[in-house]
C-alpha atoms as a PDB file:
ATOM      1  CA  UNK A   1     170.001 113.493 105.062  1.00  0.00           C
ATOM      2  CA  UNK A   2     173.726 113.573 103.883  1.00  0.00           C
ATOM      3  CA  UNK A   3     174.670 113.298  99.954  1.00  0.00           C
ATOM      4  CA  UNK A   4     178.019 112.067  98.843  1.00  0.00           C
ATOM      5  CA  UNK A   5     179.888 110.576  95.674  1.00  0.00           C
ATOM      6  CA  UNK A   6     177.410 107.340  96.040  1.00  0.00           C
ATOM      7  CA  UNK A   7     174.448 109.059  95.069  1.00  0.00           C
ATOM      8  CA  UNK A   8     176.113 109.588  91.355  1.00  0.00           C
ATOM      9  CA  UNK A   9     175.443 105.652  91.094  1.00  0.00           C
ATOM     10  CA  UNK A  10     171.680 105.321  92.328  1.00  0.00           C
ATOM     11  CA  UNK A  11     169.968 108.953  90.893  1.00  0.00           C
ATOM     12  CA  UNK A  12     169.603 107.676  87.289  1.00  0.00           C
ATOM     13  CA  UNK A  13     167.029 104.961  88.993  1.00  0.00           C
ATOM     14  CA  UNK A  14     165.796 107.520  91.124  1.00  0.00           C
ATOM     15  CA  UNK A  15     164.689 109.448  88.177  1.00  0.00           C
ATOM     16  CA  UNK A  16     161.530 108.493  86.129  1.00  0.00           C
ATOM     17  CA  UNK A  17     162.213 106.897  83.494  1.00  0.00           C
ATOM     18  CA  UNK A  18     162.926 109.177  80.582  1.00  0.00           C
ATOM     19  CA  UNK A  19     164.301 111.501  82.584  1.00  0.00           C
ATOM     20  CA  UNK A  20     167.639 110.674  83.325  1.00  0.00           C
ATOM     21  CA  UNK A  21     170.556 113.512  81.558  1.00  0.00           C
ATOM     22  CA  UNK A  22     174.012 114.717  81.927  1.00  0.00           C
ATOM     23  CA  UNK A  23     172.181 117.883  83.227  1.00  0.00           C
ATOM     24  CA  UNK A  24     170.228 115.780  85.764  1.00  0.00           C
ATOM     25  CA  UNK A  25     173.751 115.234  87.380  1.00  0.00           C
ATOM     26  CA  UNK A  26     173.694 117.492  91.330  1.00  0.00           C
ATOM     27  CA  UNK A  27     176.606 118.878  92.534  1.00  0.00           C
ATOM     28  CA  UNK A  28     177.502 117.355  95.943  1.00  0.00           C
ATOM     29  CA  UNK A  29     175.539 117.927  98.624  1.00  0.00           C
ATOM     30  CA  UNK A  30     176.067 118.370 102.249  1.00  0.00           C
ATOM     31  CA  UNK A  31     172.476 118.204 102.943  1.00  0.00           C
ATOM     32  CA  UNK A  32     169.515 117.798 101.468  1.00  0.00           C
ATOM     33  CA  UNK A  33     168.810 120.121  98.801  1.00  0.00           C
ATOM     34  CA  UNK A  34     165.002 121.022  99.220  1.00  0.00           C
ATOM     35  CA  UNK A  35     166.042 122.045 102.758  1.00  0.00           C
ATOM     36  CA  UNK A  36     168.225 125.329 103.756  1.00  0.00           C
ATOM     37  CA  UNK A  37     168.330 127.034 106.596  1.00  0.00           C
ATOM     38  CA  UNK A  38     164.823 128.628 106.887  1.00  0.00           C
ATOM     39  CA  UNK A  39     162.631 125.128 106.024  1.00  0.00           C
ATOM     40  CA  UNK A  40     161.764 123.223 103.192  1.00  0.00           C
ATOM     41  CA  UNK A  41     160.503 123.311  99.652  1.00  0.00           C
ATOM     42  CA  UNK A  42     159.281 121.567  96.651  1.00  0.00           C
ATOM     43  CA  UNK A  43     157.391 121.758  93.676  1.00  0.00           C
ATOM     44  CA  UNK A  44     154.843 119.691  92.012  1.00  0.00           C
ATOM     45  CA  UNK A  45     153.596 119.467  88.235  1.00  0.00           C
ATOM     46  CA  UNK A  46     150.210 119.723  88.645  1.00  0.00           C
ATOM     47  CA  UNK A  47     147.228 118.674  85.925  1.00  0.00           C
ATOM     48  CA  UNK A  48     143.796 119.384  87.384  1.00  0.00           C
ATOM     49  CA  UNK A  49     140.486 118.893  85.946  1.00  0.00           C
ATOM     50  CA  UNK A  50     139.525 121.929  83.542  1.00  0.00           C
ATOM     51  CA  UNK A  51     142.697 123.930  84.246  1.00  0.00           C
ATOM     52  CA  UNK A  52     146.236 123.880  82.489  1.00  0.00           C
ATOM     53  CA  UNK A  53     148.933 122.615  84.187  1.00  0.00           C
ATOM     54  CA  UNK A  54     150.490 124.503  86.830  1.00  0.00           C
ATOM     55  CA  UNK A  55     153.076 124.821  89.877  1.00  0.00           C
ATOM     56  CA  UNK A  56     152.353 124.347  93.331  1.00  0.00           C
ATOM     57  CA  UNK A  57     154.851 125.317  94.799  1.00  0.00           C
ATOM     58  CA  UNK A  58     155.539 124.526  98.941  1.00  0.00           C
ATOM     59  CA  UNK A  59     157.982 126.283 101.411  1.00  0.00           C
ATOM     60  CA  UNK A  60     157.398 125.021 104.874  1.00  0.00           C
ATOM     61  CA  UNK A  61     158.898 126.665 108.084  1.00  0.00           C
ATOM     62  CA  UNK A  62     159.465 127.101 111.569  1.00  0.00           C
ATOM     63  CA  UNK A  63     160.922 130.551 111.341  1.00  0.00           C
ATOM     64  CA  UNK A  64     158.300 132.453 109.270  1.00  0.00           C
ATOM     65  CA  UNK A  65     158.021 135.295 111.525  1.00  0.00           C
ATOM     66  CA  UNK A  66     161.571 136.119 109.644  1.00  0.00           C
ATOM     67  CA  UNK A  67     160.437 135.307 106.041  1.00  0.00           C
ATOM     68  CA  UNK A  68     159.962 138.560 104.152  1.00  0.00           C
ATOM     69  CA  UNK A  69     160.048 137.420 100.737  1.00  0.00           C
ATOM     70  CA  UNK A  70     159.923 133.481  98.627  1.00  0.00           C
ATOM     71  CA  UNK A  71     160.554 133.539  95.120  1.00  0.00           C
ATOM     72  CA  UNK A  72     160.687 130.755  92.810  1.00  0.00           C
ATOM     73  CA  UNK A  73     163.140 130.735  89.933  1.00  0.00           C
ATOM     74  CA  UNK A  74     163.258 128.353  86.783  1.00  0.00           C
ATOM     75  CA  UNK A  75     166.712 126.454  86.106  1.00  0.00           C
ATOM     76  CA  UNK A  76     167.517 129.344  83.796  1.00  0.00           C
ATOM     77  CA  UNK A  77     167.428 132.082  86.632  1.00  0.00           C
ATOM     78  CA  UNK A  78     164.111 133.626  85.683  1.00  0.00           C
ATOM     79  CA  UNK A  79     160.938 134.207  87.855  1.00  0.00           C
ATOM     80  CA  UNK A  80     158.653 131.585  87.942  1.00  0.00           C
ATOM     81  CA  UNK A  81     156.420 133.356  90.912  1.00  0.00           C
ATOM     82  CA  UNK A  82     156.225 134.284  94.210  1.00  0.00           C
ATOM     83  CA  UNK A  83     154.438 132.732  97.448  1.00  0.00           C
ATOM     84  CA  UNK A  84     152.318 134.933  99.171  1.00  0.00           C
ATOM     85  CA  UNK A  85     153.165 135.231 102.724  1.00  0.00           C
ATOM     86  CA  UNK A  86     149.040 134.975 103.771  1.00  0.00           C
ATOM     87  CA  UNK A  87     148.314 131.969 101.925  1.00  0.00           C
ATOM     88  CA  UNK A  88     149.516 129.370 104.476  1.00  0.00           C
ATOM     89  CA  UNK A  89     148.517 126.115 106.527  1.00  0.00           C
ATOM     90  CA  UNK A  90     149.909 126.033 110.099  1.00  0.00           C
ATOM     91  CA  UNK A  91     150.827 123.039 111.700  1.00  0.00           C
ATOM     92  CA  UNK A  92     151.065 122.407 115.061  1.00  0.00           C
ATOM     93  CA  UNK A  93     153.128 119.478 115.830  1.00  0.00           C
ATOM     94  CA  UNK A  94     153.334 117.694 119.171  1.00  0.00           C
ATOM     95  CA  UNK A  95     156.311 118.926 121.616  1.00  0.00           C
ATOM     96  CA  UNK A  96     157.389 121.362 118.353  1.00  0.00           C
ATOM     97  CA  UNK A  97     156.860 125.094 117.763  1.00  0.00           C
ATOM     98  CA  UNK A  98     154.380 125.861 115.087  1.00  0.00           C
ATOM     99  CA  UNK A  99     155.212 125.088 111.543  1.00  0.00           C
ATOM    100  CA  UNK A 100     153.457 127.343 108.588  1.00  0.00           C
ATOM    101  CA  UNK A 101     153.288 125.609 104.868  1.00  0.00           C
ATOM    102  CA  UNK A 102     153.074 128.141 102.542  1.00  0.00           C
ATOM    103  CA  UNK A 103     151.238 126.935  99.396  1.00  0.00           C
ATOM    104  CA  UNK A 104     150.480 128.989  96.122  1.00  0.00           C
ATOM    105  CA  UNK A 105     149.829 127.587  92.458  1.00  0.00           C
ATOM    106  CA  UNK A 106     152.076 129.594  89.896  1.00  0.00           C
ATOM    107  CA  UNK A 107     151.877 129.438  86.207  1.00  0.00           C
ATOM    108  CA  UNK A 108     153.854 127.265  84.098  1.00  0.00           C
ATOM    109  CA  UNK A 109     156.020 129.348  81.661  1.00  0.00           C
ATOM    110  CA  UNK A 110     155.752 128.424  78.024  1.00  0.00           C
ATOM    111  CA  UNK A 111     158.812 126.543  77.117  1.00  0.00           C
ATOM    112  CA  UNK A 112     159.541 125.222  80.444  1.00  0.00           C
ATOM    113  CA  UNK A 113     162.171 122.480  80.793  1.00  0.00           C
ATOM    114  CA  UNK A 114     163.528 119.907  83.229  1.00  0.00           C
ATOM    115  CA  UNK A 115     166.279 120.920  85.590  1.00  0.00           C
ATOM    116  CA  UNK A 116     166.733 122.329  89.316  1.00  0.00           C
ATOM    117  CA  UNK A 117     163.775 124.760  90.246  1.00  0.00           C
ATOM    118  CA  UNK A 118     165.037 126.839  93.479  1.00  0.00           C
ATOM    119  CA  UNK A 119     163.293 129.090  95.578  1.00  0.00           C
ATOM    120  CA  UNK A 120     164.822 132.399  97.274  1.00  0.00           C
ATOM    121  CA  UNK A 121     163.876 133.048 100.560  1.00  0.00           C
ATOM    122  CA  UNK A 122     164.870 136.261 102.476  1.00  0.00           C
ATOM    123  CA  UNK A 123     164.410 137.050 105.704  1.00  0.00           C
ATOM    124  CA  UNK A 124     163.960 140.243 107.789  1.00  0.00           C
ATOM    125  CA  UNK A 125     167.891 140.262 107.933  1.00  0.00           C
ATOM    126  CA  UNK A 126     168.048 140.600 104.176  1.00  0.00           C
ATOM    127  CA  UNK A 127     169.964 136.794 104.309  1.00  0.00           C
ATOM    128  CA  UNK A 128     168.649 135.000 101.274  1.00  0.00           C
ATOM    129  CA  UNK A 129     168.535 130.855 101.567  1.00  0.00           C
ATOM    130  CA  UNK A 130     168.301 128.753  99.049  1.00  0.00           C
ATOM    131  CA  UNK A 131     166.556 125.237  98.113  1.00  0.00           C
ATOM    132  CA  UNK A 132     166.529 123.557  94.856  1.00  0.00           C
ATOM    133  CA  UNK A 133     164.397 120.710  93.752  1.00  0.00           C
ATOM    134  CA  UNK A 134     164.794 118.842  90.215  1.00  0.00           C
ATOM    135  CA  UNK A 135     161.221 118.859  88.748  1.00  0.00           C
ATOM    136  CA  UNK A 136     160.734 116.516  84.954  1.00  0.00           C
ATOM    137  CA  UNK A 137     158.253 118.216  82.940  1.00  0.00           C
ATOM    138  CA  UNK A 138     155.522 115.910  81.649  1.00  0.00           C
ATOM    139  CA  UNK A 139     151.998 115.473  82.667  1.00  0.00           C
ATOM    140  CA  UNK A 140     150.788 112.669  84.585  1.00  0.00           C
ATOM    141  CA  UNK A 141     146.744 111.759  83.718  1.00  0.00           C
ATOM    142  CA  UNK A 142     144.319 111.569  86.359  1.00  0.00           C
ATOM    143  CA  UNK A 143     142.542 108.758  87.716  1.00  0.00           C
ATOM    144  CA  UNK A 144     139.523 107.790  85.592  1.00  0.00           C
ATOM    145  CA  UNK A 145     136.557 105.093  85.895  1.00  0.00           C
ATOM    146  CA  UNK A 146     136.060 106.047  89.520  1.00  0.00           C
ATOM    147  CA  UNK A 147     133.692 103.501  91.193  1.00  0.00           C
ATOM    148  CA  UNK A 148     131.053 104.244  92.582  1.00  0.00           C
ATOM    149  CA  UNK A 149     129.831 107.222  90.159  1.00  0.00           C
ATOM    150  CA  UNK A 150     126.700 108.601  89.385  1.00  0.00           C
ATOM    151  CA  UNK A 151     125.051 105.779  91.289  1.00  0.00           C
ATOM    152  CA  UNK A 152     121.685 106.480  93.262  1.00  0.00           C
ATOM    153  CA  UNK A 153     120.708 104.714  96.297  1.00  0.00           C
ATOM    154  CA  UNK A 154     123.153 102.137  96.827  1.00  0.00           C
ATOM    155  CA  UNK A 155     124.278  99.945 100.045  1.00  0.00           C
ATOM    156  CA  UNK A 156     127.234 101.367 101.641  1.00  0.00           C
ATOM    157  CA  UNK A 157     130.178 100.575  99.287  1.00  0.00           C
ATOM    158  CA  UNK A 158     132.724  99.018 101.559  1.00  0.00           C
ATOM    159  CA  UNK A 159     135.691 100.250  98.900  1.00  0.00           C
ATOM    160  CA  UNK A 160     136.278 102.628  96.144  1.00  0.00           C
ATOM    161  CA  UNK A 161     138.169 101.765  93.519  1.00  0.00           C
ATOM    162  CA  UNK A 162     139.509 103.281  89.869  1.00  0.00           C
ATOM    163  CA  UNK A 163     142.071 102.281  87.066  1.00  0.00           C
ATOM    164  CA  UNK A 164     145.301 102.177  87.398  1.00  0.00           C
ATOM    165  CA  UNK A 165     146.941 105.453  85.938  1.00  0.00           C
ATOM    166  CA  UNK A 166     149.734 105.012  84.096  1.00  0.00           C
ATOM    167  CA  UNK A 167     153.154 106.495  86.069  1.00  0.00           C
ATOM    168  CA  UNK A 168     151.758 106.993  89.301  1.00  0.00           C
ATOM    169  CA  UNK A 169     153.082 104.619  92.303  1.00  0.00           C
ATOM    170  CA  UNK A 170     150.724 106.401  94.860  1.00  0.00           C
ATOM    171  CA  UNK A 171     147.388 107.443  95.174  1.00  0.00           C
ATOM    172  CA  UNK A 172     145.269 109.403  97.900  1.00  0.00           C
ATOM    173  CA  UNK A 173     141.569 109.485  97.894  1.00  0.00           C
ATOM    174  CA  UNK A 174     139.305 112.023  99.754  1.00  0.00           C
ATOM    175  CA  UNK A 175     135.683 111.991 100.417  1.00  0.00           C
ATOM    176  CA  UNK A 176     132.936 114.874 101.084  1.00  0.00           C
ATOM    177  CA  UNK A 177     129.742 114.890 102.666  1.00  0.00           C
ATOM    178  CA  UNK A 178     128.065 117.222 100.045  1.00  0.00           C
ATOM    179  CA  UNK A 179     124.790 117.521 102.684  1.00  0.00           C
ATOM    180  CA  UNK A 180     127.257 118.855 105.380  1.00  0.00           C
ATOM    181  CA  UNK A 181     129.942 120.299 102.470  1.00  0.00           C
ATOM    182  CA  UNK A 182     132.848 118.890 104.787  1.00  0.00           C
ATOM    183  CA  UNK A 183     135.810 116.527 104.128  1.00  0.00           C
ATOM    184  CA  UNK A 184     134.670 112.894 105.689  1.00  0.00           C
ATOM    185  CA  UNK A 185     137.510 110.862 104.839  1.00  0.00           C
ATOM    186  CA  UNK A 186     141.258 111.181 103.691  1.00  0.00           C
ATOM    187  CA  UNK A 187     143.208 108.437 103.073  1.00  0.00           C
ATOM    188  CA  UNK A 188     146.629 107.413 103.497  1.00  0.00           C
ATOM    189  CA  UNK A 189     148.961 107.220 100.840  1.00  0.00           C
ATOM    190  CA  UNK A 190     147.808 104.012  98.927  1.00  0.00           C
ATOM    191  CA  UNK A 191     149.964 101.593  96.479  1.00  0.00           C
ATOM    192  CA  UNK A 192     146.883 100.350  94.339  1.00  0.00           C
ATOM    193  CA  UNK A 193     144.063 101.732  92.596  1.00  0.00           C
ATOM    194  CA  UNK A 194     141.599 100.899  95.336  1.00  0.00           C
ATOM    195  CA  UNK A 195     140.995 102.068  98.957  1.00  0.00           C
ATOM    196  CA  UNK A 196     138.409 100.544 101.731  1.00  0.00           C
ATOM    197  CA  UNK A 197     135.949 102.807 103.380  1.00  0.00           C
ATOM    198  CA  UNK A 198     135.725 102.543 107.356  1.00  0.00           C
ATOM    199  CA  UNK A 199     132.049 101.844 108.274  1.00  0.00           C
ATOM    200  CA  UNK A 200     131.801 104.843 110.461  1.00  0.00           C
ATOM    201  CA  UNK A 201     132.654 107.003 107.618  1.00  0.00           C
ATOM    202  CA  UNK A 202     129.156 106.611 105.408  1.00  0.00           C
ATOM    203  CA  UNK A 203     126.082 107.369 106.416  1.00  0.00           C
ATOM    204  CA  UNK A 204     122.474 106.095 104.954  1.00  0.00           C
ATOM    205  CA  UNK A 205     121.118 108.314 103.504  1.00  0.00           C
ATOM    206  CA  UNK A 206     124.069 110.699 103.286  1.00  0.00           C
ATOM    207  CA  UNK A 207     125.096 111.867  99.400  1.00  0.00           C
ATOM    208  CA  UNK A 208     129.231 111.866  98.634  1.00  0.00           C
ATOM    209  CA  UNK A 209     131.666 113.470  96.489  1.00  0.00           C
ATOM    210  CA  UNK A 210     135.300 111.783  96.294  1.00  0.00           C
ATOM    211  CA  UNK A 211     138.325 112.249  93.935  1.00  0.00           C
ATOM    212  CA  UNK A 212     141.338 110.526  93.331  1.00  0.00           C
ATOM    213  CA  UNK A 213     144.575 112.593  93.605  1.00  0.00           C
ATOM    214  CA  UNK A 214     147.769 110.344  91.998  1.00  0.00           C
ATOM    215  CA  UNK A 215     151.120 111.087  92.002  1.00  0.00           C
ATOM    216  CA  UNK A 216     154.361 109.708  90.311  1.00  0.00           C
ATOM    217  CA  UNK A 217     156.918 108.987  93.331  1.00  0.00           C
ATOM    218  CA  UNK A 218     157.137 109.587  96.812  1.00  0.00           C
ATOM    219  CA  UNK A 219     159.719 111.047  99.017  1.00  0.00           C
ATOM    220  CA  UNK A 220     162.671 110.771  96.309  1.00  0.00           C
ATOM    221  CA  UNK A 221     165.490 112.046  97.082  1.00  0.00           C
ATOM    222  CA  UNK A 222     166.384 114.385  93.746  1.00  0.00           C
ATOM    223  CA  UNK A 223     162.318 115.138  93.089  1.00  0.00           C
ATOM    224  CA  UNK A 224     161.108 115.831  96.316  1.00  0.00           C
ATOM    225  CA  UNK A 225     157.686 114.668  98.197  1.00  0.00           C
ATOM    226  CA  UNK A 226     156.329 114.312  94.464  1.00  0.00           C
ATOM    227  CA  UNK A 227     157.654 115.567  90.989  1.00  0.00           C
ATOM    228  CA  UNK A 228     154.257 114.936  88.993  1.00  0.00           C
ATOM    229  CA  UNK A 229     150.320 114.659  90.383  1.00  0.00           C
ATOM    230  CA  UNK A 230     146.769 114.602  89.208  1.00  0.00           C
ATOM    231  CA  UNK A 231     143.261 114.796  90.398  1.00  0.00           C
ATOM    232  CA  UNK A 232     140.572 113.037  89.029  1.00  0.00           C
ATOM    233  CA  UNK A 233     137.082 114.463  88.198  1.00  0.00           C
ATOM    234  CA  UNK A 234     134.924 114.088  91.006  1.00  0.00           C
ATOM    235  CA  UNK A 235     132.693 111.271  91.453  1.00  0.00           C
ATOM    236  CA  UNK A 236     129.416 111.235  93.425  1.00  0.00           C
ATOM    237  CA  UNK A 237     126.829 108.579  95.021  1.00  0.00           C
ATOM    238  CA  UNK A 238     124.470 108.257  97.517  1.00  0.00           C
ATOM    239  CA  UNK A 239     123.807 105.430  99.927  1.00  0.00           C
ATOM    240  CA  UNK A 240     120.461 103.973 100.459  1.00  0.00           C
ATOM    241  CA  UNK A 241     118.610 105.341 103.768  1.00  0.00           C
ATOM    242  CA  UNK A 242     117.656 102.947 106.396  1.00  0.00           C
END
């Protein structure tokens, strides 16, 4: 993805509103600026039931045999965290070497302000590359008036649904079989506040658990996958047995 003088006319309406600055203005880029030569990051503003807010904060690469060290820094220059280099999803896509995502929730310093967030990453080498991503503080609210909740012996709901949360385009919803304690169902990204349930998915008799996560924008091109998400509370029902 290349960046020139045009994107000086489109990022105030890539920006949420609110958070368009002077300050918000990049430099020029050559390439993307979440990307350097080692992979990719970003980081998300996270508010999760009965926890403050926090960072997670996401480095994904091909080369992580050569990572020795990722360290997230604050638009001011100070630490925000590191990623631990065990805590890591690997991905194994088709025709392509393996790919770990390193995840890891960091803090949220008190007095934290907008701006571009970068990460350090140095490999075996002693090379350090850099990524940036512009993250808004705020706090987006999670999804609430999930339906179906706290409902008993039920027909299998053919949909879930849940209001509208104010700020978020997109919303993902995942279910759990609490009898078997494993993810059932994970949806695909999802414009409205409503999702239908494949039939194979339920089971009579079975008991569920699903939450909402929301999130404020999708693949932008200053914030990232996501700037700002949420998760709900869990819900639970169970469906009538046969």
């Amino acid at each position: 993805m290349l960046f020139n003088l045009r994107w000086f006319a489109v990022i105030a309406v890539l920006l949420p509103t609110g958070a368009w600055s002077e300050e918000a203005l990049p430099p020029l880029f050559t390439q993307d600026p979440h990307r350097n030569d080692m992979g990719f990051f970003d980081l998300h503003l996270c508010n999760w039931p009965e926890r403050p807010a926090f960072f997670k904060a996401l480095f994904s690469t091909q080369q992580f045999a050569q990572v020795v060290k990722m360290e997230v820094l604050a638009p001011d220059g100070h630490s925000v965290g590191e990623l631990s280099l065990d805590n890591f999803r690997s991905v194994h896509p088709a025709g392509k070497p393996e790919k770990r995502v390193f995840l890891n929730d960091l803090a949220v310093p008190s007095g934290s302000k907008d701006g571009w967030y970068s990460i350090r990453v140095t490999d075996k080498a002693g090379i350090v590359h850099t990524a940036t991503d512009y993250v808004v503080m705020g706090r987006l609210l999670p999804a609430t008036k999930l339906l179906p909740n706290t409902e008993d012996d039920i027909p299998l709901p053919q949909q879930l649904q849940w209001d509208a949360v104010s700020g978020a385009k997109h919303y993902q919803v995942f279910v759990r079989d609490e009898f078997a304690n494993k993810l059932v169902f994970e949806s695909k990204l999802l414009d409205k506040p409503q999702v239908a349930i494949p039939a194979e998915v339920l089971q009579a008799g079975g008991y569920y658990s699903w939450v909402v996560h929301a999130r404020d924008v999708n693949e932008n091109i200053i914030l990232g996958d996501f700037n700002s998400g949420s998760l709900s509370e869990k819900a639970f029902f169970s469906v009538r047995g046969e």
